[in-house]
Protein backbone atom coordinates (compact mmCIF):
# COMPACT_ATOMS: atom_id res chain seq x y z
CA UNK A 1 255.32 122.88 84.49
CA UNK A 2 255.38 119.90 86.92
CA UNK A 3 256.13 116.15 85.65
CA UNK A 4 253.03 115.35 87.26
CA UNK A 5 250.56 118.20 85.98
CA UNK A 6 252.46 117.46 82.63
CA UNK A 7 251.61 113.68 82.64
CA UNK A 8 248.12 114.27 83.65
CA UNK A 9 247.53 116.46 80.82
CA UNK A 10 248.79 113.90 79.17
CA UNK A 11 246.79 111.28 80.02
CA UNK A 12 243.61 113.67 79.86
CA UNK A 13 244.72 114.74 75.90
CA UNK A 14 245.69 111.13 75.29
CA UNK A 15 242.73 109.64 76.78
CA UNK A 16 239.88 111.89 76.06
CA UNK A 17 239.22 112.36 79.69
CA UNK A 18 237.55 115.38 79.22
CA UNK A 19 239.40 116.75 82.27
CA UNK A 20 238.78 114.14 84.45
CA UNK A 21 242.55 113.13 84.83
CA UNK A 22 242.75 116.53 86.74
CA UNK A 23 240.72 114.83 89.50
CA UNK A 24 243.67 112.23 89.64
CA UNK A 25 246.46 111.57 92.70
CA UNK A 26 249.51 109.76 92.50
CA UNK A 27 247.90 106.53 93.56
CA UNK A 28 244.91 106.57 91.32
CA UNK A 29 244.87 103.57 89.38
CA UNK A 30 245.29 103.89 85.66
CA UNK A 31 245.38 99.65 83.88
CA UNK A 32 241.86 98.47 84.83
CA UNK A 33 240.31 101.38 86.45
CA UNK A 34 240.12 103.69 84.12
CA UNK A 35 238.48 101.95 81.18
CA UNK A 36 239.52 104.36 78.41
CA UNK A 37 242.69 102.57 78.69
CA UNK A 38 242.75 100.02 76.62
CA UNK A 39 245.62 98.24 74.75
CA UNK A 40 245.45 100.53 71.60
CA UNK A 41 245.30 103.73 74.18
CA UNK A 42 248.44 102.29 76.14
CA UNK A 43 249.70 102.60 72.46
CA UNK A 44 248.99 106.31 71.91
CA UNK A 45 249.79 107.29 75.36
CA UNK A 46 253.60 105.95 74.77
CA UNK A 47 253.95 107.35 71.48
CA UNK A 48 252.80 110.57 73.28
CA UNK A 49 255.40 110.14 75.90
CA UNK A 50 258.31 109.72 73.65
CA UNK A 51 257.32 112.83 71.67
CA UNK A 52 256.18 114.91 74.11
CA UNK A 53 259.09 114.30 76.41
CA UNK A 54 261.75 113.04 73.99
CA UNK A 55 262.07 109.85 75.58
CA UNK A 56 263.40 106.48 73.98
CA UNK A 57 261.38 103.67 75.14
CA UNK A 58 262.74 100.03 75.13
CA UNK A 59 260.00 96.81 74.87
CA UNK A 60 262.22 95.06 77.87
CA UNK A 61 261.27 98.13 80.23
CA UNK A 62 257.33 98.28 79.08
CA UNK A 63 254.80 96.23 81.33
CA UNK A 64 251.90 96.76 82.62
CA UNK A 65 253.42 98.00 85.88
CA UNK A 66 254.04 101.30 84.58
CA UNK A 67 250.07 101.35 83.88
CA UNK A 68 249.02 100.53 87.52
CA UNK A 69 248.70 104.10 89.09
CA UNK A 70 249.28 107.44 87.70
CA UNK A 71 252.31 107.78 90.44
CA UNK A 72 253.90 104.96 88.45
CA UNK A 73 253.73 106.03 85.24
CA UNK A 74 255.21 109.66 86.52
CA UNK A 75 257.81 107.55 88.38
CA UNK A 76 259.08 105.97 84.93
CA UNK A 77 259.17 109.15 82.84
CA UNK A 78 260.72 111.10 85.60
CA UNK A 79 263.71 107.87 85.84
CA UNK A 80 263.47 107.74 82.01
CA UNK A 81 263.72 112.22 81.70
CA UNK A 82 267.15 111.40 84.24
CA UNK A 83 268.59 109.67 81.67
CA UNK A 84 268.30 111.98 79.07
CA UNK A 85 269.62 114.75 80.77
CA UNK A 86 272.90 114.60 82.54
CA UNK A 87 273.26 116.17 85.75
CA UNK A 88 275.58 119.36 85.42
């Protein structure tokens, strides 16, 4: 499956979107747009990352830049996925 399909799904599961996040482009705006996504919500949708994708996250690498578009938050799992597996 693709990182972004899989991140949308995500974000739909996450997020109770009902779907919606299926609607969603890379530059869709996530913090502030879509109000579902609240502090507690950025929360679970971290904790969903890391288990879903088996990623450590670090507090010096969270802001809310990672929250400003869907394309961003892809961005940062794919860079953070490239990290956990080395290239052969």
């Amino acid at each position: 499956m693709k990182l972004t399909q899989e991140v949308l799904d995500l974000l739909d599961e996450v997020l109770r979107l009902q779907g919606r996040a299926q609607t969603f482009q890379a530059d869709t705006p996530l913090m502030g747009a879509v109000a579902e996504l609240d502090s507690l919500a950025v929360m679970e949708l971290l904790s969903a990352l890391q288990q879903r994708f088996g990623l450590q996250l670090h507090d010096d690498e969270l802001d809310s830049s990672l929250f400003a578009t869907v394309g961003s938050l892809v961005a940062f799992v794919s860079e953070k996925l490239q990290r956990v597996v080395p290239a052969v």
